[in-house]
N, C-alpha and C. Protein backbone atom coordinates (compact mmCIF):
# COMPACT_ATOMS: atom_id res chain seq x y z
N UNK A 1 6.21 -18.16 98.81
CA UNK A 1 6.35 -16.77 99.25
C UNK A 1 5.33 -15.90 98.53
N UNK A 2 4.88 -15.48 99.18
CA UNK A 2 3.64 -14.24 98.58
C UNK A 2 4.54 -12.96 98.06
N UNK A 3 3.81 -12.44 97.16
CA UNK A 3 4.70 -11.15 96.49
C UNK A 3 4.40 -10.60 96.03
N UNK A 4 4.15 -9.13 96.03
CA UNK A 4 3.30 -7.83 96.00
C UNK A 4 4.37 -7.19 94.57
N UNK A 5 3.68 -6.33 94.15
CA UNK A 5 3.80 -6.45 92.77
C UNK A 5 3.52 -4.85 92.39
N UNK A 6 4.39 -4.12 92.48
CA UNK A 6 3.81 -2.51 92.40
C UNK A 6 4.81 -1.61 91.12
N UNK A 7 4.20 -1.95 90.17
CA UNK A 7 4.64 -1.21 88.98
C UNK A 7 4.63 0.27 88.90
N UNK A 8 4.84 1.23 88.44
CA UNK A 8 4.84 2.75 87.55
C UNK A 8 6.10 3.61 87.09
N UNK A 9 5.59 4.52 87.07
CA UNK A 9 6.85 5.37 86.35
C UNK A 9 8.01 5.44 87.35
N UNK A 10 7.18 5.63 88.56
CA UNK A 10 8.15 6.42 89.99
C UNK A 10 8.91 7.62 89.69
N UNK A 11 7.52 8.98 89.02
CA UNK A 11 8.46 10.09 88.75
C UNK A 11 7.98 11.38 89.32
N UNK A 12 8.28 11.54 90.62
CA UNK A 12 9.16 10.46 91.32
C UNK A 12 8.44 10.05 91.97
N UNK A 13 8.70 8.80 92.65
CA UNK A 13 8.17 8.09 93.66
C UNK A 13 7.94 8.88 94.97
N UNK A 14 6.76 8.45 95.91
CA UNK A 14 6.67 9.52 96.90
C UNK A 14 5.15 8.73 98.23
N UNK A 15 5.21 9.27 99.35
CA UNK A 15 4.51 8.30 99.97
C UNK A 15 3.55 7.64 100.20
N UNK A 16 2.76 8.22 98.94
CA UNK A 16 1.86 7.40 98.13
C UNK A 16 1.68 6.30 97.98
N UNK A 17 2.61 5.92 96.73
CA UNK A 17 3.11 4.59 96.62
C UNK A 17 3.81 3.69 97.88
N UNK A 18 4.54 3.93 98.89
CA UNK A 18 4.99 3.29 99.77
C UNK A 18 3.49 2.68 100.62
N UNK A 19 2.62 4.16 101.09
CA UNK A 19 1.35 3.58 101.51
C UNK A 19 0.53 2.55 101.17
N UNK A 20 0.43 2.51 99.91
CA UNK A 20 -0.20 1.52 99.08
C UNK A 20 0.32 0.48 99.65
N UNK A 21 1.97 0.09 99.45
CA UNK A 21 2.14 -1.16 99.18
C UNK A 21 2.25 -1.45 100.44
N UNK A 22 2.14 -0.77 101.76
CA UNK A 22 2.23 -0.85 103.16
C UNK A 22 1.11 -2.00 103.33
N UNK A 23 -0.21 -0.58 103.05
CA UNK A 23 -1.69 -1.55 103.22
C UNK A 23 -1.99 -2.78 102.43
N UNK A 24 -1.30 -3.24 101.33
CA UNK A 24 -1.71 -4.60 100.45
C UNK A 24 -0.75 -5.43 101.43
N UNK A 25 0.36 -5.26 102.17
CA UNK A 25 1.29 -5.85 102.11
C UNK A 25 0.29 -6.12 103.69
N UNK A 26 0.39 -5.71 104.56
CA UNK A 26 -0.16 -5.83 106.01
C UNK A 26 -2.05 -6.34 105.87
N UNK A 27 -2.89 -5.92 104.72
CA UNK A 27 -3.75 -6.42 104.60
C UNK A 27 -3.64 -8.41 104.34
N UNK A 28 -3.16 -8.32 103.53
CA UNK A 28 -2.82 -9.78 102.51
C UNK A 28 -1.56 -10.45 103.03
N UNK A 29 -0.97 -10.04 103.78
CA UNK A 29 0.09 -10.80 104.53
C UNK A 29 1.14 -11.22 103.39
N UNK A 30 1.43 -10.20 102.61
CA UNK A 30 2.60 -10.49 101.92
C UNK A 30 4.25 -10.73 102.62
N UNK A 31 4.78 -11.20 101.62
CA UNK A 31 5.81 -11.34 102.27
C UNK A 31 7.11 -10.16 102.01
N UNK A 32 6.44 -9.87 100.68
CA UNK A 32 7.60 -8.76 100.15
C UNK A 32 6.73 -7.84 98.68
N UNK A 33 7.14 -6.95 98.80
CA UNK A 33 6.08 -6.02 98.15
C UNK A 33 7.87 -5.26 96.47
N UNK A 34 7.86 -6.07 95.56
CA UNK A 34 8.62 -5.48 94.21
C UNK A 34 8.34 -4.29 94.26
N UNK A 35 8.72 -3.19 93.77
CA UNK A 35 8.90 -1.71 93.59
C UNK A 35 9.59 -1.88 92.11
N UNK A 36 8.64 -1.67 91.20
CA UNK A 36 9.36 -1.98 89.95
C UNK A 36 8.94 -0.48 88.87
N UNK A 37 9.89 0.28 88.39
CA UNK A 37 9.44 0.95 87.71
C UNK A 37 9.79 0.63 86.21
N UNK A 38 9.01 1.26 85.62
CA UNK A 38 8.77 0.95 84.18
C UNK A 38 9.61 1.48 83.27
N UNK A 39 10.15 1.10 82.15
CA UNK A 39 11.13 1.79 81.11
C UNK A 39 10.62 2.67 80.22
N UNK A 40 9.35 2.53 79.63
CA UNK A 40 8.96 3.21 79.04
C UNK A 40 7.29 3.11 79.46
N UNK A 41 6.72 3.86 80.12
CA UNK A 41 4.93 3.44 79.95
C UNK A 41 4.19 3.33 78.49
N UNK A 42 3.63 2.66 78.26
CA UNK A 42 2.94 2.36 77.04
C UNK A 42 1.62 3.18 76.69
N UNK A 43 1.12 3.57 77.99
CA UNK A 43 -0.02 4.04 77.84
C UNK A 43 -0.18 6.05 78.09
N UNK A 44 1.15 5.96 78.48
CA UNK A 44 1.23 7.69 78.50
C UNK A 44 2.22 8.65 78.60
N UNK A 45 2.73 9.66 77.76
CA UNK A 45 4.20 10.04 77.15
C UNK A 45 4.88 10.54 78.74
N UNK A 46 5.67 10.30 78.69
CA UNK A 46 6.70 10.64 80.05
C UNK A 46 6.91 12.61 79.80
N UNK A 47 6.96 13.24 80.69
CA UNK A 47 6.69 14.59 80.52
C UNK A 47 8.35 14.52 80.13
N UNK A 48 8.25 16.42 79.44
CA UNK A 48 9.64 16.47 79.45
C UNK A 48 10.71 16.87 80.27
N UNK A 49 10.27 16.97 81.05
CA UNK A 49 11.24 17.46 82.40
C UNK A 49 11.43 16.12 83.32
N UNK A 50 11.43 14.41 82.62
CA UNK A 50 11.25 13.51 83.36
C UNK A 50 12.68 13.28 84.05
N UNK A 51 12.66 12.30 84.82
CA UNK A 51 14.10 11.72 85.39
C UNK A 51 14.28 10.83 84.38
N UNK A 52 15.64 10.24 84.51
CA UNK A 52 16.07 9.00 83.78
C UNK A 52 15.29 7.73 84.31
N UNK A 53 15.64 6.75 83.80
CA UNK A 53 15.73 5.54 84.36
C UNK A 53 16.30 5.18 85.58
N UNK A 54 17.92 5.31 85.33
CA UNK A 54 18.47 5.78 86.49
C UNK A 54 18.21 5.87 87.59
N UNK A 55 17.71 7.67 87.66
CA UNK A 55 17.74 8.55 88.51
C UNK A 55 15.92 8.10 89.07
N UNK A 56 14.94 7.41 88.49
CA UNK A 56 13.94 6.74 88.83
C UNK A 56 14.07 5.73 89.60
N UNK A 57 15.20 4.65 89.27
CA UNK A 57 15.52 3.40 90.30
C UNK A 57 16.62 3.76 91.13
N UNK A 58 16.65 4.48 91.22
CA UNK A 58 17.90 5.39 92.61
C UNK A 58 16.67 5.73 93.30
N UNK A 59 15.40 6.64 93.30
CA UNK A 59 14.82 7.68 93.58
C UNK A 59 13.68 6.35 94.48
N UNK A 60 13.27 5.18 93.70
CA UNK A 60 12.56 4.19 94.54
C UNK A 60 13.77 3.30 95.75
N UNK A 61 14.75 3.11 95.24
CA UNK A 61 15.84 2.28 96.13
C UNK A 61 15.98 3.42 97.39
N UNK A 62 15.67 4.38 97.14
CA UNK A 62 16.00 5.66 98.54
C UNK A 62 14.33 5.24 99.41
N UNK A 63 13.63 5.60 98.79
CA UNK A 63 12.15 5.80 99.12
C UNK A 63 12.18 4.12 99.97
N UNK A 64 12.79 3.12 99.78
CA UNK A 64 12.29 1.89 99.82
C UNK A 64 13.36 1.93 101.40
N UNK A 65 14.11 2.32 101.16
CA UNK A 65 15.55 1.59 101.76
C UNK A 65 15.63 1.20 103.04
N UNK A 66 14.88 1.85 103.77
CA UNK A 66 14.42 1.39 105.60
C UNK A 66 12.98 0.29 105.74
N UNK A 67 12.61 -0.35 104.84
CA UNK A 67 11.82 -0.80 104.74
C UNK A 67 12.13 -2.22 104.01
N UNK A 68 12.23 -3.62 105.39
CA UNK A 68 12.96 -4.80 104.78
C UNK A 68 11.97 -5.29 103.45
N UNK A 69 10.93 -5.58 103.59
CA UNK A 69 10.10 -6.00 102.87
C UNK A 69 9.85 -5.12 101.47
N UNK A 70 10.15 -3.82 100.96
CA UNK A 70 9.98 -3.50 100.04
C UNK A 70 11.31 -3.81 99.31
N UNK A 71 11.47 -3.98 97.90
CA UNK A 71 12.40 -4.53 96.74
C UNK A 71 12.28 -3.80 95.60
N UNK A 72 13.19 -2.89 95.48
CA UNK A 72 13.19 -2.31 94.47
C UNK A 72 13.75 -3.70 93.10
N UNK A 73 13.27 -3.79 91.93
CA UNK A 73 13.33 -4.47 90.86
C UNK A 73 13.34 -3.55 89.70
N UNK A 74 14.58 -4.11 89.12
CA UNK A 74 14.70 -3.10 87.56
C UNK A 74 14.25 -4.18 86.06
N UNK A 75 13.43 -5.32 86.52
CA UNK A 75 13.28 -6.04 85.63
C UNK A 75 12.55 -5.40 83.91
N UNK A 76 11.74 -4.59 84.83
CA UNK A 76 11.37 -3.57 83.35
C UNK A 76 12.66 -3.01 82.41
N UNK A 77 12.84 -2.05 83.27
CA UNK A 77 13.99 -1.29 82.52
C UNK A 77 15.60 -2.18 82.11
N UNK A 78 15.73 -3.04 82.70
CA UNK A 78 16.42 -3.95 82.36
C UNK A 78 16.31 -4.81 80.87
N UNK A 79 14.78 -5.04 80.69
CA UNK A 79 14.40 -5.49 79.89
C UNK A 79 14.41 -4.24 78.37
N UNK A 80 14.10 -3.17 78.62
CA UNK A 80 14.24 -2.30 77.47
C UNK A 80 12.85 -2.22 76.98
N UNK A 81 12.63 -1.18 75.73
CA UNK A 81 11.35 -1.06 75.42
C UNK A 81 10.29 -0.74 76.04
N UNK A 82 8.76 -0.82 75.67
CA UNK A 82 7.62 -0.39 76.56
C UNK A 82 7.30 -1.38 77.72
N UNK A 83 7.07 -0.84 78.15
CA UNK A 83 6.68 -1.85 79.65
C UNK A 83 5.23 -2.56 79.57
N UNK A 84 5.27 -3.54 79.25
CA UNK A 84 4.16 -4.13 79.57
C UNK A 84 3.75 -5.12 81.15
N UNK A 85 3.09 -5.04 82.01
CA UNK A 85 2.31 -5.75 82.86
C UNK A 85 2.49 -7.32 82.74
N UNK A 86 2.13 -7.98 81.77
CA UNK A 86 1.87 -8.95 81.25
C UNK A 86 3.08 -9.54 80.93
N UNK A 87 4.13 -8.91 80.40
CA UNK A 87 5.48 -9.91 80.36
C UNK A 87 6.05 -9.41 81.88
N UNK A 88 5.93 -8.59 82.62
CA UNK A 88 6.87 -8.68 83.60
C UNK A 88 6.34 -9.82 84.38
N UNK A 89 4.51 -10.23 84.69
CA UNK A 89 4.30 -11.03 85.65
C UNK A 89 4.94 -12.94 84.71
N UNK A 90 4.93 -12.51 83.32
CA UNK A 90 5.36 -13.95 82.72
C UNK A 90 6.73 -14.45 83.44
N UNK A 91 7.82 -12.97 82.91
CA UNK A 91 9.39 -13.30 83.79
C UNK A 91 9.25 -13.73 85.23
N UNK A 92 8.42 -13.16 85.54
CA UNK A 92 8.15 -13.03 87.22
C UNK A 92 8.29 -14.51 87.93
N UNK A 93 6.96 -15.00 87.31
CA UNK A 93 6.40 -16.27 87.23
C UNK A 93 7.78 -17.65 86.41
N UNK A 94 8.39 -17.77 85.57
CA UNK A 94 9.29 -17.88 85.37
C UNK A 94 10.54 -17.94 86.01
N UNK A 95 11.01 -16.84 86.87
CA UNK A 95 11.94 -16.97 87.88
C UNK A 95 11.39 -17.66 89.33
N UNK A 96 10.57 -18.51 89.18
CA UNK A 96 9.86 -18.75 90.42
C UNK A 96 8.80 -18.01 91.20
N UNK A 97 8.47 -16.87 91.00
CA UNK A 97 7.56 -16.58 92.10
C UNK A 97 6.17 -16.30 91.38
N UNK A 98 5.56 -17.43 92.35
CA UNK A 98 4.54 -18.20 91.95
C UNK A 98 3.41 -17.36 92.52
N UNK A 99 3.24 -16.88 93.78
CA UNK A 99 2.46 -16.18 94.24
C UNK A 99 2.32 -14.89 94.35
N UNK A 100 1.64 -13.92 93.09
CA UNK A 100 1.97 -12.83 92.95
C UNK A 100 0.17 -11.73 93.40
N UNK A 101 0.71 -10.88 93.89
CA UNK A 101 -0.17 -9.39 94.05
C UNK A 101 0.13 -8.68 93.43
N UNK A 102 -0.53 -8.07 92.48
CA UNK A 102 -0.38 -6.88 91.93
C UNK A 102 -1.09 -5.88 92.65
N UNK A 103 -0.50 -4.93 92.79
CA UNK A 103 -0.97 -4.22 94.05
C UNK A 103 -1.53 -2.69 92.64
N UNK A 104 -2.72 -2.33 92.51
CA UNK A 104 -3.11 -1.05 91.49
C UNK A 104 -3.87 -0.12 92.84
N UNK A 105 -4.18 0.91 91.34
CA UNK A 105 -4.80 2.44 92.38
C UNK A 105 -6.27 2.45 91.17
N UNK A 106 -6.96 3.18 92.09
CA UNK A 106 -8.11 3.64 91.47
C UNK A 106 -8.45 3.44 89.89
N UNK A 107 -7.09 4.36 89.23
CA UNK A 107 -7.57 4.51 87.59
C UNK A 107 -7.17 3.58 87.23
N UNK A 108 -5.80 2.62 87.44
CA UNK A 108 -5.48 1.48 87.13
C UNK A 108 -6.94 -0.01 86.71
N UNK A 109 -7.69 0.08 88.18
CA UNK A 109 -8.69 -1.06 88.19
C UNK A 109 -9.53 -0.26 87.36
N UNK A 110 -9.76 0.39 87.44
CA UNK A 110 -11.39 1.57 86.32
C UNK A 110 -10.95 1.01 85.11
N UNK A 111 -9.40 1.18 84.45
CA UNK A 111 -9.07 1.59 83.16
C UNK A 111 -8.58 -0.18 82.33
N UNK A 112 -8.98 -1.16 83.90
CA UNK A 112 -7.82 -2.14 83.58
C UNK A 112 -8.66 -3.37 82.41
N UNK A 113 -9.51 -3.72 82.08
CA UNK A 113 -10.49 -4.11 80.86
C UNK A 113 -10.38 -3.31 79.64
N UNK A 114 -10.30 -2.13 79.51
CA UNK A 114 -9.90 -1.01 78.00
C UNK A 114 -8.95 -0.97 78.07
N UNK A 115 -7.78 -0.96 78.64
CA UNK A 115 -6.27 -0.24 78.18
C UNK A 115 -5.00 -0.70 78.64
N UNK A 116 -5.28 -1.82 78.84
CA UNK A 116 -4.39 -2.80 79.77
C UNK A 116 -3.92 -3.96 78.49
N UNK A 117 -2.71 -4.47 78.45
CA UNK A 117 -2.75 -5.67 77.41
C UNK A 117 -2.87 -6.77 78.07
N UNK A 118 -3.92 -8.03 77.77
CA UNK A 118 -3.75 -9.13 78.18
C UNK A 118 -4.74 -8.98 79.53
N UNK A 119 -5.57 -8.67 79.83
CA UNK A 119 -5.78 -8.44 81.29
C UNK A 119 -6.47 -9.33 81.60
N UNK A 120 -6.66 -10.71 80.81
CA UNK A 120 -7.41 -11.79 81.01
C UNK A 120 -6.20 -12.60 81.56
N UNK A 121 -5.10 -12.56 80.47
CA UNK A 121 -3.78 -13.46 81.19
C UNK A 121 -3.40 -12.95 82.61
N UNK A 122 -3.03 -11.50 82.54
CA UNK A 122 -3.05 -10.53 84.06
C UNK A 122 -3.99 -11.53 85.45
N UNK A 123 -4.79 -11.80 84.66
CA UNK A 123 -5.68 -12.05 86.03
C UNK A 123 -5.74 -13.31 86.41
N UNK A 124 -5.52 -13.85 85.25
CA UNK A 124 -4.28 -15.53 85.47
C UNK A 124 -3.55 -15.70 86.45
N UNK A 125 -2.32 -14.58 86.07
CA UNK A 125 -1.13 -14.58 86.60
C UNK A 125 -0.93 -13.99 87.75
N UNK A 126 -1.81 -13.41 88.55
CA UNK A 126 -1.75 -12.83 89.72
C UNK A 126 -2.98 -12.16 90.44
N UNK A 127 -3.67 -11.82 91.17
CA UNK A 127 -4.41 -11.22 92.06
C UNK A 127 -4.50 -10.03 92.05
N UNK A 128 -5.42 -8.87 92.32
CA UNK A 128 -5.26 -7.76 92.04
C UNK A 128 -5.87 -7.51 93.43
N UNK A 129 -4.72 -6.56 94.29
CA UNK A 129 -4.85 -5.83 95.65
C UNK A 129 -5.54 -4.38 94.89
N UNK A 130 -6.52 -3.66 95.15
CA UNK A 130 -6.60 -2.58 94.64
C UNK A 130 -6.51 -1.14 95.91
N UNK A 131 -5.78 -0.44 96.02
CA UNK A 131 -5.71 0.54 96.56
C UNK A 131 -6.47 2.14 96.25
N UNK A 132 -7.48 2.58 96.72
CA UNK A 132 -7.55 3.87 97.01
C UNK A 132 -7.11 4.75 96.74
N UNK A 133 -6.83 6.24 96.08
CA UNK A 133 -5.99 7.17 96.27
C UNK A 133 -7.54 8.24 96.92
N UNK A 134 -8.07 7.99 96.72
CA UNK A 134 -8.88 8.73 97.89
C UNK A 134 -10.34 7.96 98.51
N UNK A 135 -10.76 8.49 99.27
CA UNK A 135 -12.04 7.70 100.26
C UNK A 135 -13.18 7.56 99.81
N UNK A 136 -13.43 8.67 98.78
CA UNK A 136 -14.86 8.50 98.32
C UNK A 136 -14.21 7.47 96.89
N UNK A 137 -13.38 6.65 96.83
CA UNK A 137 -13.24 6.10 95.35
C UNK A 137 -13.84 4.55 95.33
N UNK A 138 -14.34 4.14 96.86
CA UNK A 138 -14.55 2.89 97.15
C UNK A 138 -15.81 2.29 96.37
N UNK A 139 -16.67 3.27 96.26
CA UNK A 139 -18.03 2.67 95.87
C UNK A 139 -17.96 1.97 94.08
N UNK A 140 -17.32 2.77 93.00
CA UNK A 140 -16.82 2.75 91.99
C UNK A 140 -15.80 1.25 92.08
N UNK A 141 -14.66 1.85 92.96
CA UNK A 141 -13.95 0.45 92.84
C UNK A 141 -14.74 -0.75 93.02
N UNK A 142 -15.95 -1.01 93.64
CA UNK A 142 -16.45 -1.87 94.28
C UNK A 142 -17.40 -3.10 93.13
N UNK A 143 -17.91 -1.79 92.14
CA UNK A 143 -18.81 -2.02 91.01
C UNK A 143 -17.79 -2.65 90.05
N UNK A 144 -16.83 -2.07 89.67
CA UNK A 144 -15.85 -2.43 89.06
C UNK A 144 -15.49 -3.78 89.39
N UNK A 145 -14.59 -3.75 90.37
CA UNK A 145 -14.18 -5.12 90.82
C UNK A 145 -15.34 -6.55 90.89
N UNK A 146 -16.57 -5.83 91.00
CA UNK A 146 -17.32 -7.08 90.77
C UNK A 146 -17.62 -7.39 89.25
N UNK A 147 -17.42 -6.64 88.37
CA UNK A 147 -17.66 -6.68 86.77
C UNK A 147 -16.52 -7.82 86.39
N UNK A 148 -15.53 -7.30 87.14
CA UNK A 148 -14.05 -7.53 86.73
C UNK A 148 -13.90 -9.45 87.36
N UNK A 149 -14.76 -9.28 88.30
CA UNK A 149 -14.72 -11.14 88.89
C UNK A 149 -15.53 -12.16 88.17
N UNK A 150 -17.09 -11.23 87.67
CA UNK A 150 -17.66 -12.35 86.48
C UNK A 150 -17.23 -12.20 85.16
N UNK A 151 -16.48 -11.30 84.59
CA UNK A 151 -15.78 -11.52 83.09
C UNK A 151 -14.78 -12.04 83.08
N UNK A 152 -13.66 -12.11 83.80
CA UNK A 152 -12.39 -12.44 83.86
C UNK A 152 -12.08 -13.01 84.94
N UNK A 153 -13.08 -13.23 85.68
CA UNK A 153 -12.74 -14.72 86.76
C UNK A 153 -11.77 -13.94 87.49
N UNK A 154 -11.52 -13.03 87.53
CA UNK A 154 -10.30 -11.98 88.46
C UNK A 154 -10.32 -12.29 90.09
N UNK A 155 -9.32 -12.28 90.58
CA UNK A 155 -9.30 -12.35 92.27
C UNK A 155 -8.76 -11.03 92.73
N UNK A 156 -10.24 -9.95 93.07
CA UNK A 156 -9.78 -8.75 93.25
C UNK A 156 -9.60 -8.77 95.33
N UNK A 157 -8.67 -8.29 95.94
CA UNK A 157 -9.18 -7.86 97.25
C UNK A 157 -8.98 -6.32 97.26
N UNK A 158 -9.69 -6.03 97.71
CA UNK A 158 -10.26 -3.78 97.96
C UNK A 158 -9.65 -3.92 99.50
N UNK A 159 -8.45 -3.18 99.49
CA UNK A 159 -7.59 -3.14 100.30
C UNK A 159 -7.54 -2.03 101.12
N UNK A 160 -8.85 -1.76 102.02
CA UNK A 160 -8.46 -0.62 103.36
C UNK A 160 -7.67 -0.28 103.72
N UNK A 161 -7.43 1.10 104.36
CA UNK A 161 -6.95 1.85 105.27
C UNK A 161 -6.16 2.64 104.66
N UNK A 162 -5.47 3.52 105.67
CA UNK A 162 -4.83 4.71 105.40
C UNK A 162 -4.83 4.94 103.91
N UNK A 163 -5.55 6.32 103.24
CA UNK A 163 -4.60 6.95 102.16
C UNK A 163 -4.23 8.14 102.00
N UNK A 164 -3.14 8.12 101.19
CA UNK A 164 -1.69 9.13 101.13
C UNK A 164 -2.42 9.93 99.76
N UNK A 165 -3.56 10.91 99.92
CA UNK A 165 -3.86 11.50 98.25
C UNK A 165 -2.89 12.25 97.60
N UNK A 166 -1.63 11.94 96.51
CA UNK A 166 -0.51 12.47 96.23
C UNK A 166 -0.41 12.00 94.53
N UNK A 167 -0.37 13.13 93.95
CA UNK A 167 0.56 11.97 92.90
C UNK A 167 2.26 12.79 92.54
N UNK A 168 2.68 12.02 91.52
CA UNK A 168 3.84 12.20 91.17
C UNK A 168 3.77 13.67 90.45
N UNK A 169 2.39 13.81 89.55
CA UNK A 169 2.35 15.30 88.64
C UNK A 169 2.48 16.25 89.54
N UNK A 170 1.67 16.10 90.77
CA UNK A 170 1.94 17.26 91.60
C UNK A 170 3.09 17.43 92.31
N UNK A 171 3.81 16.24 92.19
CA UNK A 171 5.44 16.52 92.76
C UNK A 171 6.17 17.14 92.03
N UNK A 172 5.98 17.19 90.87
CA UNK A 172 7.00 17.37 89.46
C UNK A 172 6.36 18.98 89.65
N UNK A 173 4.79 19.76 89.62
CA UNK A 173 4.50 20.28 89.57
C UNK A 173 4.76 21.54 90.75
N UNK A 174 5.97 21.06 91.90
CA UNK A 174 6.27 21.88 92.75
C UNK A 174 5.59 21.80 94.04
N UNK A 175 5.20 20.31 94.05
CA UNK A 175 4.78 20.04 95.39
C UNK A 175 5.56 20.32 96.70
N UNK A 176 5.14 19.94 98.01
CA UNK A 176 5.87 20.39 99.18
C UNK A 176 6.48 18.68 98.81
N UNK A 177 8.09 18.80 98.56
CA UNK A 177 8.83 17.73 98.36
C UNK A 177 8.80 16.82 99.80
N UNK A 178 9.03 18.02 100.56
CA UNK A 178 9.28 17.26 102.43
C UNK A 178 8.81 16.39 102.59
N UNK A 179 7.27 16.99 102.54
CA UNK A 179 5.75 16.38 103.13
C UNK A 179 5.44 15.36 102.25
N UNK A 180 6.10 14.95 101.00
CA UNK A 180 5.22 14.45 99.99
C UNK A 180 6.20 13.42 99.94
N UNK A 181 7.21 13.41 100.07
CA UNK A 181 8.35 11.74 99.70
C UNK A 181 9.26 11.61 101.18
N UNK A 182 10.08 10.58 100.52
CA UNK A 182 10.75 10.13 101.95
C UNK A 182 11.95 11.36 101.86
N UNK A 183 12.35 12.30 102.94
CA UNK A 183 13.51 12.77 102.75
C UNK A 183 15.19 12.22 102.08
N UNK A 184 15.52 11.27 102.06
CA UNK A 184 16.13 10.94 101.07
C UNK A 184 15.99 11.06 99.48
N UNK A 185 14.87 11.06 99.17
CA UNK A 185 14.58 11.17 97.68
C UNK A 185 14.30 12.82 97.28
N UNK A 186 13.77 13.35 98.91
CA UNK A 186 13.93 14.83 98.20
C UNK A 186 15.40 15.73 98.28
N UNK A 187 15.96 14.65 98.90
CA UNK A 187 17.25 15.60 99.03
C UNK A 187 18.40 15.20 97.34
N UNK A 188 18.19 14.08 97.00
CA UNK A 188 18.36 13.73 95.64
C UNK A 188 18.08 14.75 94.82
N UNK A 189 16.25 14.87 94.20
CA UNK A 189 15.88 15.71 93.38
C UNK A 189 16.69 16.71 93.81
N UNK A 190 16.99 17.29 94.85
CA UNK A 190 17.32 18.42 94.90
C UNK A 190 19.08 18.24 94.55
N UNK A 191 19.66 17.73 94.68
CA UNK A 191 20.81 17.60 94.88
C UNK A 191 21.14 17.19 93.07
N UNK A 192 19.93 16.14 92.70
CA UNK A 192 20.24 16.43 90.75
C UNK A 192 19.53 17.56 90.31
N UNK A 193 19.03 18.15 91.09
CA UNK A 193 17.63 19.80 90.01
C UNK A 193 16.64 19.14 89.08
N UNK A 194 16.05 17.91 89.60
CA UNK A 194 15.41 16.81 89.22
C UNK A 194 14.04 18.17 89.18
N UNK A 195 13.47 17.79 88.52
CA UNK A 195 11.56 18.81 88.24
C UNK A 195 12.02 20.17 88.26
N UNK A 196 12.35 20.46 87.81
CA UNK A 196 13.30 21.78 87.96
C UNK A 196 12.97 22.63 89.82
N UNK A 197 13.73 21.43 90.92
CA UNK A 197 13.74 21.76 92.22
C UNK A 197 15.31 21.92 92.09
């Protein structure tokens, strides 16, 4: 079974991320695309107005929920502590699933050689789908991903089509909730006063 592999905070999750894992998943013929958010990020302080854990794997299980192939997974936060990449694809791999995508965005592949742990084992342990968050980001990803195939032997595929330019700061930041996540998740935030909505 092929298996797509989409880590972050999810704060909150929004159709961004669903896009992503749409196009890796319909590019690469996955079979099922993890939705896993992280317990603690390692690489950058969670604002203070964040959601829980919780209210993060509620907020992806909504966003996901009409969609057979996406799987929300609490293996991070389950696990406790900082989230690392590198032990979730070890458990991963471990519970059987052998064929993994990690599905990243733009700063992810840019940043993933400096600030990533292990990203030699990473590239061991799974494939890297890289997604877009905007159109002009292709040429960069392109240079990158070829750096990234003669140092680390990496199996990158640069995964076209549709993108959703969104992030989570600008959701938190008072984005149009509607337009920007699945209505279920904005009726949540709203319903906990999640970002102060």
């Amino acid at each position: 079974m092929k298996t797509g592999v989409l880590g972050g905070t999810f704060n909150p999750p929004h159709l961004g991320h669903l896009t992503a894992a749409r196009n890796a998943k319909n590019a690469l013929a996955l079979d099922k695309v993890l939705f896993i958010p992280t317990n603690i990020p390692p690489h950058k302080e969670l604002p203070e107005d964040t959601a829980t854990a919780a209210d993060r794997c509620e907020m992806v299980r909504l966003l996901t929920k009409d969609e057979p192939w996406a799987v929300l997974s609490t293996i991070e936060v389950d696990r406790g502590g900082a989230s690392y990449t590198v032990d979730t694809l070890r458990a991963l791999q471990n519970a059987g699933e052998t064929d993994l995508t990690l599905i990243v965005g733009t700063d992810m592949l840019l940043s993933f050689d400096r600030v990533w742990r292990a990203p030699d084992e990473i590239a061991r342990l799974a494939s890297l789908a890289v997604c877009a968050r905007e159109q002009d980001d292709w040429d960069a990803l392109r240079r990158k991903a070829d750096a990234l195939r003669r140092t680390l032997h990496a199996k990158i595929e640069l995964v076209r089509g549709g993108v959703f330019p969104v992030s989570s700061t600008e959701l938190r930041q008072g984005g149009e909730l509607r337009r920007l996540t699945a209505p279920a998740v904005a009726d949540y935030i709203e319903q906990k006063h999640l970002y102060g909505f």
